[in-house]
PDB file of N, CA and C in Angstrom:
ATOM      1  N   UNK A   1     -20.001  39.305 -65.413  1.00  0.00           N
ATOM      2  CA  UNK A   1     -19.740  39.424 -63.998  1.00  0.00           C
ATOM      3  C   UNK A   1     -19.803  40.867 -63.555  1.00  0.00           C
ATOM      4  N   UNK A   2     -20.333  41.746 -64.029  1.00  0.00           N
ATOM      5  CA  UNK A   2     -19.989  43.208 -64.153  1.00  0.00           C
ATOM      6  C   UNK A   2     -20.433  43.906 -62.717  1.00  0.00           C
ATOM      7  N   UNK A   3     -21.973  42.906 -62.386  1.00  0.00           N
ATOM      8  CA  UNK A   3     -22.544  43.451 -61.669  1.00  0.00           C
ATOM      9  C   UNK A   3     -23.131  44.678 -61.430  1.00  0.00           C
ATOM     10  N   UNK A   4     -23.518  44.979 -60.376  1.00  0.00           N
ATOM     11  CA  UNK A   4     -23.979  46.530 -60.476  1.00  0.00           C
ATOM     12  C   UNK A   4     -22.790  47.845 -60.008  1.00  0.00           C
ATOM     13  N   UNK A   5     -23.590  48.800 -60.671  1.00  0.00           N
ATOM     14  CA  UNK A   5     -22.616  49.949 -60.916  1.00  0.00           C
ATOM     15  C   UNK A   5     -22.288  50.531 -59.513  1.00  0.00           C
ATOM     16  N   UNK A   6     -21.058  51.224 -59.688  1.00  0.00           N
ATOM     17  CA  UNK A   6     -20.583  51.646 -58.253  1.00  0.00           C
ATOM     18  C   UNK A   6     -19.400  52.806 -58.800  1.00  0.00           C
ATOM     19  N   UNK A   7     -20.151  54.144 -58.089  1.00  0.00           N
ATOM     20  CA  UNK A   7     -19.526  55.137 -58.214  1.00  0.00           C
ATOM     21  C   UNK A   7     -18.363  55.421 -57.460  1.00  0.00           C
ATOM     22  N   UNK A   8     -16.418  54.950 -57.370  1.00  0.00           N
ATOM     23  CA  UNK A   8     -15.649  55.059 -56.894  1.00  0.00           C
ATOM     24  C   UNK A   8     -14.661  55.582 -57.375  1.00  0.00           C
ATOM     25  N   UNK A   9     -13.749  56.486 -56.788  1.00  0.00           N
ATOM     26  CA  UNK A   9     -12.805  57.051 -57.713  1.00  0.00           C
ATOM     27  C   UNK A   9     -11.592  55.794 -58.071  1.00  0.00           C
ATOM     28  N   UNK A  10     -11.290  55.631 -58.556  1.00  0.00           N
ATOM     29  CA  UNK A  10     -10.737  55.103 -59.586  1.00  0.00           C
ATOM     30  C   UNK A  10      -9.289  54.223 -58.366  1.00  0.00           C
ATOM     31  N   UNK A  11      -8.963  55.225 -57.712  1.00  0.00           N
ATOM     32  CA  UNK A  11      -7.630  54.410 -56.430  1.00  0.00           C
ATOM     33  C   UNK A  11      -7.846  55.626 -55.589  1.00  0.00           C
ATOM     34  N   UNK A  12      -7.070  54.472 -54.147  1.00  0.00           N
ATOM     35  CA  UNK A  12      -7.155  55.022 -52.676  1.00  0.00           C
ATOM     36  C   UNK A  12      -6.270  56.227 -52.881  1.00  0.00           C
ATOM     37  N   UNK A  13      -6.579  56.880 -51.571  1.00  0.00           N
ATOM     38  CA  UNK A  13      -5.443  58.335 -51.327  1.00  0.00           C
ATOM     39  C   UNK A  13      -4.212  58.190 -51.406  1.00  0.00           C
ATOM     40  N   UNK A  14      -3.749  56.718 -51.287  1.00  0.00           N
ATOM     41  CA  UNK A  14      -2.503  56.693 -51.456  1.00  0.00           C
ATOM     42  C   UNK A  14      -2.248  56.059 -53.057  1.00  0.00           C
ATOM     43  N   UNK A  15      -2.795  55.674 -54.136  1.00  0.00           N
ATOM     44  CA  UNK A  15      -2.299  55.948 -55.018  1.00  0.00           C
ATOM     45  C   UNK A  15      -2.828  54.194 -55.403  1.00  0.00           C
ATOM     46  N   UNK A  16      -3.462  53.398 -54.884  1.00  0.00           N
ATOM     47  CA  UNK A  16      -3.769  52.242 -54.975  1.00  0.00           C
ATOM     48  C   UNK A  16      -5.094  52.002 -55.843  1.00  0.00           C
ATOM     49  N   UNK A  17      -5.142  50.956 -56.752  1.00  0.00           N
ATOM     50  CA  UNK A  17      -6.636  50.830 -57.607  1.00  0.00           C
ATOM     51  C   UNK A  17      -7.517  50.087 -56.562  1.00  0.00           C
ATOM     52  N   UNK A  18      -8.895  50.268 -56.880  1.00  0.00           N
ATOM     53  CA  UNK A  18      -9.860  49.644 -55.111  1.00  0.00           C
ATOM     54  C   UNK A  18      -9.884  48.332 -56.530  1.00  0.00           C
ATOM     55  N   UNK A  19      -9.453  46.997 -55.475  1.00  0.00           N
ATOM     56  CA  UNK A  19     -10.078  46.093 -56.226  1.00  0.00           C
ATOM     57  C   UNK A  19     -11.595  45.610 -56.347  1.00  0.00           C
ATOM     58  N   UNK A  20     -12.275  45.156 -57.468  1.00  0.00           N
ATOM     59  CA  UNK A  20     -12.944  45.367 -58.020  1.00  0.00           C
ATOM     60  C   UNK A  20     -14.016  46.063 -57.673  1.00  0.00           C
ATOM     61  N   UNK A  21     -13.669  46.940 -57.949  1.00  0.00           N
ATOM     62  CA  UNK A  21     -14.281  48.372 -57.931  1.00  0.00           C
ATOM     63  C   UNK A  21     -15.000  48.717 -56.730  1.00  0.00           C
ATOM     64  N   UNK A  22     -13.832  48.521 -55.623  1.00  0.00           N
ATOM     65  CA  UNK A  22     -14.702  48.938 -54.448  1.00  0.00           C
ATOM     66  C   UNK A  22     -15.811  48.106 -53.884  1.00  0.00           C
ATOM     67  N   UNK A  23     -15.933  47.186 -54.839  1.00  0.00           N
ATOM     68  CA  UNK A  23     -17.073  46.016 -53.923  1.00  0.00           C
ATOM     69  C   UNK A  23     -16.491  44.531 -53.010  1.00  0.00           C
ATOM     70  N   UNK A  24     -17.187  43.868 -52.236  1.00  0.00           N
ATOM     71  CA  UNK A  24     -16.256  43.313 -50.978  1.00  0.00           C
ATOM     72  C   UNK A  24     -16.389  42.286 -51.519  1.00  0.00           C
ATOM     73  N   UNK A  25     -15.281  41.746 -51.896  1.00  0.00           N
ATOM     74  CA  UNK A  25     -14.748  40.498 -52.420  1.00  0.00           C
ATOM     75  C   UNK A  25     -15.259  39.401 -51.410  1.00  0.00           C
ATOM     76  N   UNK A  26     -15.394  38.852 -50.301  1.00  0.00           N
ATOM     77  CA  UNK A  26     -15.742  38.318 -48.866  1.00  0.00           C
ATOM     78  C   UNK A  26     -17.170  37.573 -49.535  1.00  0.00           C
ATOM     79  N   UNK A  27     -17.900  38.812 -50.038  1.00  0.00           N
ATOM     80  CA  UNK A  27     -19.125  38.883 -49.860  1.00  0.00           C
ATOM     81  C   UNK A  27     -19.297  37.755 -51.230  1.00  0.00           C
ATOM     82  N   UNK A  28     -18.703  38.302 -52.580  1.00  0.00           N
ATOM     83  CA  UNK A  28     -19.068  37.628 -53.830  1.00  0.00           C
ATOM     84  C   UNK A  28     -18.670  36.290 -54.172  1.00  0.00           C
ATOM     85  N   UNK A  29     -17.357  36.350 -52.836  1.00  0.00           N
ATOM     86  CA  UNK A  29     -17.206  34.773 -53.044  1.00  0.00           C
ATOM     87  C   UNK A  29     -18.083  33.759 -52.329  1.00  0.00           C
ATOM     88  N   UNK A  30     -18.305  33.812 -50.608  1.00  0.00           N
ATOM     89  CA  UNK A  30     -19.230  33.266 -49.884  1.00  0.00           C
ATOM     90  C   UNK A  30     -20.481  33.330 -50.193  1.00  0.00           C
ATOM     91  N   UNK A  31     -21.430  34.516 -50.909  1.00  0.00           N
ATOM     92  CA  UNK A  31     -22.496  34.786 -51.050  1.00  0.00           C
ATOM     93  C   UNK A  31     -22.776  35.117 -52.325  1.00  0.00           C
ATOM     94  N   UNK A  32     -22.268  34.900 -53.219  1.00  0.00           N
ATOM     95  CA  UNK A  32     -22.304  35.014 -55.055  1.00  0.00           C
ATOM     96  C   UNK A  32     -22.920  36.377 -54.831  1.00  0.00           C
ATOM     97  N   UNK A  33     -22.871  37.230 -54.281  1.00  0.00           N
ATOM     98  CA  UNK A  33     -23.395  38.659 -54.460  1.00  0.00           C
ATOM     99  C   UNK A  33     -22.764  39.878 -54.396  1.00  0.00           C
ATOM    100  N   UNK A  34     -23.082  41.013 -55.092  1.00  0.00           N
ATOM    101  CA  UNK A  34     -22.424  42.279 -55.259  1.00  0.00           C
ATOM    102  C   UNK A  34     -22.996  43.082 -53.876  1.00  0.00           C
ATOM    103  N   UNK A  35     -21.517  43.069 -53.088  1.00  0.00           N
ATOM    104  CA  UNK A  35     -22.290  44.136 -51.833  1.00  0.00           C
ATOM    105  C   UNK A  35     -20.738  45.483 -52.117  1.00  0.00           C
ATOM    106  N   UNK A  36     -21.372  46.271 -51.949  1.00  0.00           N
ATOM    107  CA  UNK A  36     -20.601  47.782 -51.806  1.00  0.00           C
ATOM    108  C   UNK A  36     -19.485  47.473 -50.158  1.00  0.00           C
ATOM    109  N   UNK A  37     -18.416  47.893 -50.836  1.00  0.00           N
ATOM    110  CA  UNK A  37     -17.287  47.895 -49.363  1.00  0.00           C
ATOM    111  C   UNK A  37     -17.453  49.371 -48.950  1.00  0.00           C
ATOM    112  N   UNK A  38     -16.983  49.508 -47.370  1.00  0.00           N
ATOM    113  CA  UNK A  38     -16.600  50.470 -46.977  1.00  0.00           C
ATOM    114  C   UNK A  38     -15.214  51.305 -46.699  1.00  0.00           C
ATOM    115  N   UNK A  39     -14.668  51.862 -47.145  1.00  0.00           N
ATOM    116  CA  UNK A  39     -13.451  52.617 -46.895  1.00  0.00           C
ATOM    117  C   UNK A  39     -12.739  52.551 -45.383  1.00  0.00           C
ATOM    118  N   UNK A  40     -13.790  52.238 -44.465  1.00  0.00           N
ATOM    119  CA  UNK A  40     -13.051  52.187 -43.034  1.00  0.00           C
ATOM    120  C   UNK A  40     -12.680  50.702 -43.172  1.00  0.00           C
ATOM    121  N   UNK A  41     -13.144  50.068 -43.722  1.00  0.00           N
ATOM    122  CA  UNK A  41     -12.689  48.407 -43.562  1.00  0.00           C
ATOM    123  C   UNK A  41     -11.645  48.096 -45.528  1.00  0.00           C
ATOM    124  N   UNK A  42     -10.771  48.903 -45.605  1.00  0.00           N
ATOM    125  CA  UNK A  42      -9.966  48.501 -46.439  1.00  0.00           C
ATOM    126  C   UNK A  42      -9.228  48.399 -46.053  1.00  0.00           C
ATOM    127  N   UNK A  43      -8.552  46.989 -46.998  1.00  0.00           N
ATOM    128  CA  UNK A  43      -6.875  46.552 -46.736  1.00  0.00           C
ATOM    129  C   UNK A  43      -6.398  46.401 -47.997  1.00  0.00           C
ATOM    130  N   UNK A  44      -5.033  46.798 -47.994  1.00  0.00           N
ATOM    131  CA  UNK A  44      -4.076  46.474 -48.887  1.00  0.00           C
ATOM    132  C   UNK A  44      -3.294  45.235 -48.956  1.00  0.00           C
ATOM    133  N   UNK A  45      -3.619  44.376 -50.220  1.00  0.00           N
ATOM    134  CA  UNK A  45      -3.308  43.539 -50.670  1.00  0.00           C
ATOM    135  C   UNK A  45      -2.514  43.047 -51.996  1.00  0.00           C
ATOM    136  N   UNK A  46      -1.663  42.853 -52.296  1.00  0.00           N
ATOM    137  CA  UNK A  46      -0.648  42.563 -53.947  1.00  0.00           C
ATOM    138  C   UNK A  46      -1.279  44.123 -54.207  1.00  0.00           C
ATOM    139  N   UNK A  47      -0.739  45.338 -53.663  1.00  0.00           N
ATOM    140  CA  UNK A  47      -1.005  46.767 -54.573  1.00  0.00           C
ATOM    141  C   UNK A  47      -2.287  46.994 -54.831  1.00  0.00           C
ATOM    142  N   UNK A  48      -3.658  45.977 -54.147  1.00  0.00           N
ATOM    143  CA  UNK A  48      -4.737  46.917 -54.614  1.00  0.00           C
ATOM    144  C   UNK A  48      -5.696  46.984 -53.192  1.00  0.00           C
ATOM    145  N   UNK A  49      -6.531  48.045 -53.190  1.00  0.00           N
ATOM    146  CA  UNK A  49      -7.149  48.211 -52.123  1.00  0.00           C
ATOM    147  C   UNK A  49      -7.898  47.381 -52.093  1.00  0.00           C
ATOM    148  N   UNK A  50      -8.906  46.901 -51.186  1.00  0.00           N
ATOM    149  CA  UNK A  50     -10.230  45.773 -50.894  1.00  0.00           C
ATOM    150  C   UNK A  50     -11.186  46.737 -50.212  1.00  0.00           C
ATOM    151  N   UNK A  51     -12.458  46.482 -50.074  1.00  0.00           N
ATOM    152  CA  UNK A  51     -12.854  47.527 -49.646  1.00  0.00           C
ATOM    153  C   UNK A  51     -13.727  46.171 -48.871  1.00  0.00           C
ATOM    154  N   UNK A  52     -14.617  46.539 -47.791  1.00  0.00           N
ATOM    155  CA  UNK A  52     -15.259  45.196 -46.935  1.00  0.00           C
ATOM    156  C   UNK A  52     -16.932  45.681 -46.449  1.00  0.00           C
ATOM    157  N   UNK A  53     -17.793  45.261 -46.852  1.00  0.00           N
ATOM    158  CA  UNK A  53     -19.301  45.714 -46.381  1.00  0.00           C
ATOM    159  C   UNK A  53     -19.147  45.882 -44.879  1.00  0.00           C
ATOM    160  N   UNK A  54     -17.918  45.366 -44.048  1.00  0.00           N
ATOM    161  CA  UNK A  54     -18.187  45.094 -42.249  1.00  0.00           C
ATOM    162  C   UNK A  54     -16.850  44.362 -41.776  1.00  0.00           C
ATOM    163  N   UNK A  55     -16.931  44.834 -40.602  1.00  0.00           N
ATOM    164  CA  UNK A  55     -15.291  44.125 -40.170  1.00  0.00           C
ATOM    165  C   UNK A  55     -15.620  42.765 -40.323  1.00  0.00           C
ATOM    166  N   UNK A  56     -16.397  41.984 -40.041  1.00  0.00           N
ATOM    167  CA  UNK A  56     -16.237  40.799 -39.838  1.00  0.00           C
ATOM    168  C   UNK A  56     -16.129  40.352 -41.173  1.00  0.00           C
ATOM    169  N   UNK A  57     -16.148  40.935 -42.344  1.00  0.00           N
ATOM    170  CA  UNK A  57     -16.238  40.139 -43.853  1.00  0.00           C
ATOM    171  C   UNK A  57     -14.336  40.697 -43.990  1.00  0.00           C
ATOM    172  N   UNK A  58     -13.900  41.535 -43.572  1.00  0.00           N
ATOM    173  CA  UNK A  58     -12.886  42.295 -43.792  1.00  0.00           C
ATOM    174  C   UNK A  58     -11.728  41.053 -42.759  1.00  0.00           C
ATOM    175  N   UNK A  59     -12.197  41.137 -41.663  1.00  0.00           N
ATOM    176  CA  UNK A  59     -11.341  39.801 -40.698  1.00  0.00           C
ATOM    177  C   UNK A  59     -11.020  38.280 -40.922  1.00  0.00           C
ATOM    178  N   UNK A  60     -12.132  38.008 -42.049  1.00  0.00           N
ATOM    179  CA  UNK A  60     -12.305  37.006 -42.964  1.00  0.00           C
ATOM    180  C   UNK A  60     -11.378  36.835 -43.697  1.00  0.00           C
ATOM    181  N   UNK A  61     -11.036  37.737 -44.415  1.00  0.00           N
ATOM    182  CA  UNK A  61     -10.476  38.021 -45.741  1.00  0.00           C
ATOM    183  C   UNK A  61      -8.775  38.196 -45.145  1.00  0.00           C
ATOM    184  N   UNK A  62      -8.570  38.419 -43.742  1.00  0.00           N
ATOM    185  CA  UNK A  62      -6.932  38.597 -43.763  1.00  0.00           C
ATOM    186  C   UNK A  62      -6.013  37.290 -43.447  1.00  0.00           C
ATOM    187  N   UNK A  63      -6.372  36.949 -42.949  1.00  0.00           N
ATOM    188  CA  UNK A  63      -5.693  34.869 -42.900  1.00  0.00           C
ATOM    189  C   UNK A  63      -5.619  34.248 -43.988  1.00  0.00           C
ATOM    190  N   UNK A  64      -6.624  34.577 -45.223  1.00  0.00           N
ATOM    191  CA  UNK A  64      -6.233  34.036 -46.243  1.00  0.00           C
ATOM    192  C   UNK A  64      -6.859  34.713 -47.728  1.00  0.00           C
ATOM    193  N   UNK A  65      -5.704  35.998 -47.849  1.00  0.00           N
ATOM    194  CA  UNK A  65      -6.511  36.592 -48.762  1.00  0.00           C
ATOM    195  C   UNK A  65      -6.414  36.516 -50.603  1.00  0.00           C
ATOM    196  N   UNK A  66      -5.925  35.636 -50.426  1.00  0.00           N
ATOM    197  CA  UNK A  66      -5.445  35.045 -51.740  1.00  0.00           C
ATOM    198  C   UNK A  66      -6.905  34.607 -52.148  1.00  0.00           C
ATOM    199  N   UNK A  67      -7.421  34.020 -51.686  1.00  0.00           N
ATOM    200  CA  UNK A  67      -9.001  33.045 -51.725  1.00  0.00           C
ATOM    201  C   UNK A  67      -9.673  33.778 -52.195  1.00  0.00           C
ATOM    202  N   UNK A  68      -9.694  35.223 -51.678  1.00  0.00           N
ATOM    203  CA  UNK A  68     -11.054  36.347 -51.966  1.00  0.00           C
ATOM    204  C   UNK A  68     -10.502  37.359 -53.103  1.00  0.00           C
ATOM    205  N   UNK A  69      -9.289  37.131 -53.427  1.00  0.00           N
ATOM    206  CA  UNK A  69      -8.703  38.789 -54.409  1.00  0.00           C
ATOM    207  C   UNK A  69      -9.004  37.534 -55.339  1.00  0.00           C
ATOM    208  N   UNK A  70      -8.849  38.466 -56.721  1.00  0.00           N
ATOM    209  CA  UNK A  70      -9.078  37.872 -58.117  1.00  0.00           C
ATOM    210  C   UNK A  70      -7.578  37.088 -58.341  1.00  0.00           C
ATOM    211  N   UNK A  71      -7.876  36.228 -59.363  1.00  0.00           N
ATOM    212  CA  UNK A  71      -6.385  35.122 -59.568  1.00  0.00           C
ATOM    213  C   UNK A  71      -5.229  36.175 -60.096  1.00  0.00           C
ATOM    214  N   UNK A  72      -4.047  36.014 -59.484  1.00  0.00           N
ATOM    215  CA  UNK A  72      -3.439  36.466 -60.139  1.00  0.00           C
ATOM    216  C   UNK A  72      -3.253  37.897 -59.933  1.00  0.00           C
ATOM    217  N   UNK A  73      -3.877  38.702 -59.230  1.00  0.00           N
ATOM    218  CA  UNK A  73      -3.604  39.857 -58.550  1.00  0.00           C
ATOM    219  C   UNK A  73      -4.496  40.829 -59.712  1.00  0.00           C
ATOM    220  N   UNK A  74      -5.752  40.048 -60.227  1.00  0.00           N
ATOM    221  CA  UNK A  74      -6.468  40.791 -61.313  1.00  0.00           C
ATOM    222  C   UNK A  74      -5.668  40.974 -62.795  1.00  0.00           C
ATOM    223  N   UNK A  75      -4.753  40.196 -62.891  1.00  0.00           N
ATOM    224  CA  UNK A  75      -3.885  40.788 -64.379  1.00  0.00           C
ATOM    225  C   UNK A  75      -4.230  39.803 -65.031  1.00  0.00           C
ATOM    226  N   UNK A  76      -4.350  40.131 -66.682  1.00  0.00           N
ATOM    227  CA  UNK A  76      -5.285  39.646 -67.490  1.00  0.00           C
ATOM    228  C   UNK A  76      -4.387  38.181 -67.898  1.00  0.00           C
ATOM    229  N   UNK A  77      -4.810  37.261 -67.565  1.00  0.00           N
ATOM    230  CA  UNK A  77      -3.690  35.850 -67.793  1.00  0.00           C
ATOM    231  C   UNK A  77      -3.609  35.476 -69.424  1.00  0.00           C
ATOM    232  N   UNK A  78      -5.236  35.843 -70.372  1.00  0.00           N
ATOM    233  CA  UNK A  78      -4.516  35.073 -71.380  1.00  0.00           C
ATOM    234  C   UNK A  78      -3.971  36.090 -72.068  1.00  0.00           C
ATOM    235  N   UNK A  79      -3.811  37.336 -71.894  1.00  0.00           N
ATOM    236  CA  UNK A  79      -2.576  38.647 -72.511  1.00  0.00           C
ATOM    237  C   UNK A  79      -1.168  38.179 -72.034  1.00  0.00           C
ATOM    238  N   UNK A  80      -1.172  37.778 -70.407  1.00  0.00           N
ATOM    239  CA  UNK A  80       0.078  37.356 -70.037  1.00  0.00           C
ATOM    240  C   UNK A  80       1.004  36.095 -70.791  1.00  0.00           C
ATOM    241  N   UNK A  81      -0.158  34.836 -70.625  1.00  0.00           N
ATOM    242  CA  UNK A  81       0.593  33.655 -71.643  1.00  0.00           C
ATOM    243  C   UNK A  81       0.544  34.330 -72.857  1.00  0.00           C
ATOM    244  N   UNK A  82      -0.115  34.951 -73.960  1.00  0.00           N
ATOM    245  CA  UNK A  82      -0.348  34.821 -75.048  1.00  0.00           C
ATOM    246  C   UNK A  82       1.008  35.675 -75.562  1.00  0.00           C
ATOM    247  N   UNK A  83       0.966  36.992 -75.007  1.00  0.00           N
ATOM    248  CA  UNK A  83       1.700  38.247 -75.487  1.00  0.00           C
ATOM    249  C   UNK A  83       2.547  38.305 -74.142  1.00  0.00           C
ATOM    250  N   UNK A  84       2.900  38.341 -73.481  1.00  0.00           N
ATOM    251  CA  UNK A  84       3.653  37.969 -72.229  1.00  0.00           C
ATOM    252  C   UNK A  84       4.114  39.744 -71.691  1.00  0.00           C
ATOM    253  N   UNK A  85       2.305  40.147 -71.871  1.00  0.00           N
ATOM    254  CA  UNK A  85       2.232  41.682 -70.848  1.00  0.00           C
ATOM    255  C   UNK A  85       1.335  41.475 -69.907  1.00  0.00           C
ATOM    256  N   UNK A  86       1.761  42.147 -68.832  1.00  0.00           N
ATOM    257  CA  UNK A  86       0.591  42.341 -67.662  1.00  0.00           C
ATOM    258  C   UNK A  86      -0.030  43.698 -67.745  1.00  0.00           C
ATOM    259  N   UNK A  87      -1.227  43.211 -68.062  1.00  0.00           N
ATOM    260  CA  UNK A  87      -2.219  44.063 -68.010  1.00  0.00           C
ATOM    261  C   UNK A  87      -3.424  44.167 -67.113  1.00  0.00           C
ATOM    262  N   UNK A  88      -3.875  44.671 -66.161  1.00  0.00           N
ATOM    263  CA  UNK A  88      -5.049  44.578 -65.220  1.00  0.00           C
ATOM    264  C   UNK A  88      -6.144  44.644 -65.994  1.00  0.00           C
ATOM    265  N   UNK A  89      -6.705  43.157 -65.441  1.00  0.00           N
ATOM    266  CA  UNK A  89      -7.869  43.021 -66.145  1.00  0.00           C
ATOM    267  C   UNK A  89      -9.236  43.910 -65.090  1.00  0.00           C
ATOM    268  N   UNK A  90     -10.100  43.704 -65.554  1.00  0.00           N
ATOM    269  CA  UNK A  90     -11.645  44.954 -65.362  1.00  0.00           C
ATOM    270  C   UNK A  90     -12.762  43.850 -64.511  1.00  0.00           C
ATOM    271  N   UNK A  91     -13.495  44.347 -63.856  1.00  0.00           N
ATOM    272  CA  UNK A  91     -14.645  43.798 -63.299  1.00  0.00           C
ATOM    273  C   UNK A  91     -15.727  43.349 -64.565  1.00  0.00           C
ATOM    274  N   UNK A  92     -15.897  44.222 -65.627  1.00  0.00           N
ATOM    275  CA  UNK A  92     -16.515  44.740 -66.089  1.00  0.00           C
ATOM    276  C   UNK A  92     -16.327  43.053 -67.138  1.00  0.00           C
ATOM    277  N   UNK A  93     -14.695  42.791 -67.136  1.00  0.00           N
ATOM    278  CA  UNK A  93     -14.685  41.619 -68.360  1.00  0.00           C
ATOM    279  C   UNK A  93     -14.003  40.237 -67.133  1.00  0.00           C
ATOM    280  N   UNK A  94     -14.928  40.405 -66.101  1.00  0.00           N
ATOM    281  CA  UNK A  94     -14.195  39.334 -65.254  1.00  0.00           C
ATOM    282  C   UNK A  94     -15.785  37.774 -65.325  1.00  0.00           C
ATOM    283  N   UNK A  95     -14.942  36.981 -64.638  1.00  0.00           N
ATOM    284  CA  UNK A  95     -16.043  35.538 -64.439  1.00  0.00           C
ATOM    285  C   UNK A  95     -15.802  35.326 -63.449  1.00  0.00           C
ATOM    286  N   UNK A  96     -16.866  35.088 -62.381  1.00  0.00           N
ATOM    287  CA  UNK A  96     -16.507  34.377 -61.080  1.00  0.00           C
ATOM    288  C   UNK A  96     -16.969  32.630 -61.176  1.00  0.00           C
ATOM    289  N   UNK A  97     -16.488  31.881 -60.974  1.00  0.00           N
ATOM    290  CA  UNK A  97     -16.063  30.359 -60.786  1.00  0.00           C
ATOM    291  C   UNK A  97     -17.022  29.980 -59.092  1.00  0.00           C
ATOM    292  N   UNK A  98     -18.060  29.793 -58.751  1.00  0.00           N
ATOM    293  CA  UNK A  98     -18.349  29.399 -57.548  1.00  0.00           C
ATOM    294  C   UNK A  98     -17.887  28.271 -57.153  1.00  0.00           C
ATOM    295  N   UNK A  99     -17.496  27.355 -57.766  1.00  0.00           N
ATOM    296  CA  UNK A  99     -16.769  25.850 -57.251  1.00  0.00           C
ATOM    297  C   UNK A  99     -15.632  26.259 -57.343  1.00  0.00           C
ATOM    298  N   UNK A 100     -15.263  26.616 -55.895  1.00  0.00           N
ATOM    299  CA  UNK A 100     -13.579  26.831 -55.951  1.00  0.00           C
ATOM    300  C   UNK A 100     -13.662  28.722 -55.664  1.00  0.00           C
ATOM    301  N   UNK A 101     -14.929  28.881 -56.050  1.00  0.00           N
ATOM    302  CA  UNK A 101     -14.820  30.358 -55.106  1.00  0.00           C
ATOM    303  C   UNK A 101     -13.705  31.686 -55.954  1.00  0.00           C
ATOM    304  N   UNK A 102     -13.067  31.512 -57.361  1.00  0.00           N
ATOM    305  CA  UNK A 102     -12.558  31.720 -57.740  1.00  0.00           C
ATOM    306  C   UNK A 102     -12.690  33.052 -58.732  1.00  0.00           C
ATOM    307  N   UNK A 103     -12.048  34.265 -58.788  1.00  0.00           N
ATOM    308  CA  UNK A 103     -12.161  35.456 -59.659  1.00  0.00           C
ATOM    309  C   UNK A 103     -11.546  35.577 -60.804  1.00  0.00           C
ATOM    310  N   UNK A 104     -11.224  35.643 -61.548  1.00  0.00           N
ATOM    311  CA  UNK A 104     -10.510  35.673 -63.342  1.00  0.00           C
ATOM    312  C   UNK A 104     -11.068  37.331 -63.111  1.00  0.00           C
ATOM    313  N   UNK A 105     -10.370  37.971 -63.437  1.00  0.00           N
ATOM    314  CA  UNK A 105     -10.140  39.260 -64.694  1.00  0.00           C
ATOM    315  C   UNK A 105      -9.885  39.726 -65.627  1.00  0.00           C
ATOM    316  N   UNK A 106     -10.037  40.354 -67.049  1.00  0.00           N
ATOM    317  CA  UNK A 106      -9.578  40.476 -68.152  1.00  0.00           C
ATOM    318  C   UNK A 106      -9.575  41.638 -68.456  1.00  0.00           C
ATOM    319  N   UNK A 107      -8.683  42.525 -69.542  1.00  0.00           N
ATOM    320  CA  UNK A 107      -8.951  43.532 -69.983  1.00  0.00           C
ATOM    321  C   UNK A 107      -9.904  43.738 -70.936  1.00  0.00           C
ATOM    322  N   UNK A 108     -10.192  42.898 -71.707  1.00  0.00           N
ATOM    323  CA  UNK A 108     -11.334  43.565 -72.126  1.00  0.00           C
ATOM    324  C   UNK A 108     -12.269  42.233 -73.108  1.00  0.00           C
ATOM    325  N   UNK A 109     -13.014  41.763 -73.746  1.00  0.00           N
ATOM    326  CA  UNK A 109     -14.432  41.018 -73.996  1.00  0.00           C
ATOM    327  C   UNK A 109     -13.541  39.434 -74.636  1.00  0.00           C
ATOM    328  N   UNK A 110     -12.143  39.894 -75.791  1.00  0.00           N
ATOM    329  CA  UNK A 110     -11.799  39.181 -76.485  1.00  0.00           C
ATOM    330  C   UNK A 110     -10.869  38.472 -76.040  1.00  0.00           C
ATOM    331  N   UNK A 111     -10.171  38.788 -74.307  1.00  0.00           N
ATOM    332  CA  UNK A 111     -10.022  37.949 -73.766  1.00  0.00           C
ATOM    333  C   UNK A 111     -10.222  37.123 -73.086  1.00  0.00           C
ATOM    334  N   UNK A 112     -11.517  37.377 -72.365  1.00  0.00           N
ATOM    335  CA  UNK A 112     -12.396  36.385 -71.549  1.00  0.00           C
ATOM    336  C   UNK A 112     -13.140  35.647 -72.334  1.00  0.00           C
ATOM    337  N   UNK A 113     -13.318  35.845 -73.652  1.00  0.00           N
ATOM    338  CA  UNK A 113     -13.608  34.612 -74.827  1.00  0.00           C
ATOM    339  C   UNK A 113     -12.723  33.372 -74.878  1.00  0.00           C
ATOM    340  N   UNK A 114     -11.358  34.641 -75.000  1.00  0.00           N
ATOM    341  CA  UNK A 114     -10.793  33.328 -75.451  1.00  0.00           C
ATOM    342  C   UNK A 114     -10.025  32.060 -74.137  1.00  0.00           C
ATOM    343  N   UNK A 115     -10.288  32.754 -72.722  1.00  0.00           N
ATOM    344  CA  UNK A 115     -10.123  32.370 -71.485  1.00  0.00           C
ATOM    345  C   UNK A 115     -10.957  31.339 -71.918  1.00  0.00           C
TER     346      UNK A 115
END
């Protein structure tokens, strides 16, 4: 699910991680595609930034934004059941689910295996 690369610093000015990595969640769920967000159209959501290609994907996303952020607020679920730590899982080791529109994240290869 890694998609394409995107040069972002790492979290917002105020101290927030951009969820997944700065690209508009709106977009990958409705349109299975990697579009780049913009910084004027971020919102804060469960502690992580969103970033939005356009207000109208960004206006989308606030009535019900549970739908478009990754499950679980991006923290890696089978570290959570298994070892019972929260750890933020990565774009990089995530799966998107199109039936049901759905994001999983993992920290890293050997848990999205065993997901």
């Amino acid at each position: 699910m890694a998609g394409p690369e995107q040069r972002m610093p790492p979290e917002d000015m105020n101290g927030s991680p951009f969820g997944l990595d700065g690209f508009c969640p709106v977009e990958l769920v409705e349109k299975e595609q990697w579009s780049v967000g913009d910084v004027r159209w971020g919102v804060n959501h469960r502690g992580c930034t969103y970033l939005f290609s356009g207000p109208e994907q960004q206006q989308r996303f606030l009535p019900d934004p549970d739908r478009y952020s990754p499950v679980a607020s991006g923290i890696d679920l089978v570290l959570r059941v298994d070892e019972g730590r929260m750890v933020p899982g990565r774009r990089q080791h995530g799966v998107f689910f199109p039936k049901g529109g759905r994001i999983f994240l993992f920290a890293n290869e050997a848990s999205l295996e065993r997901f």
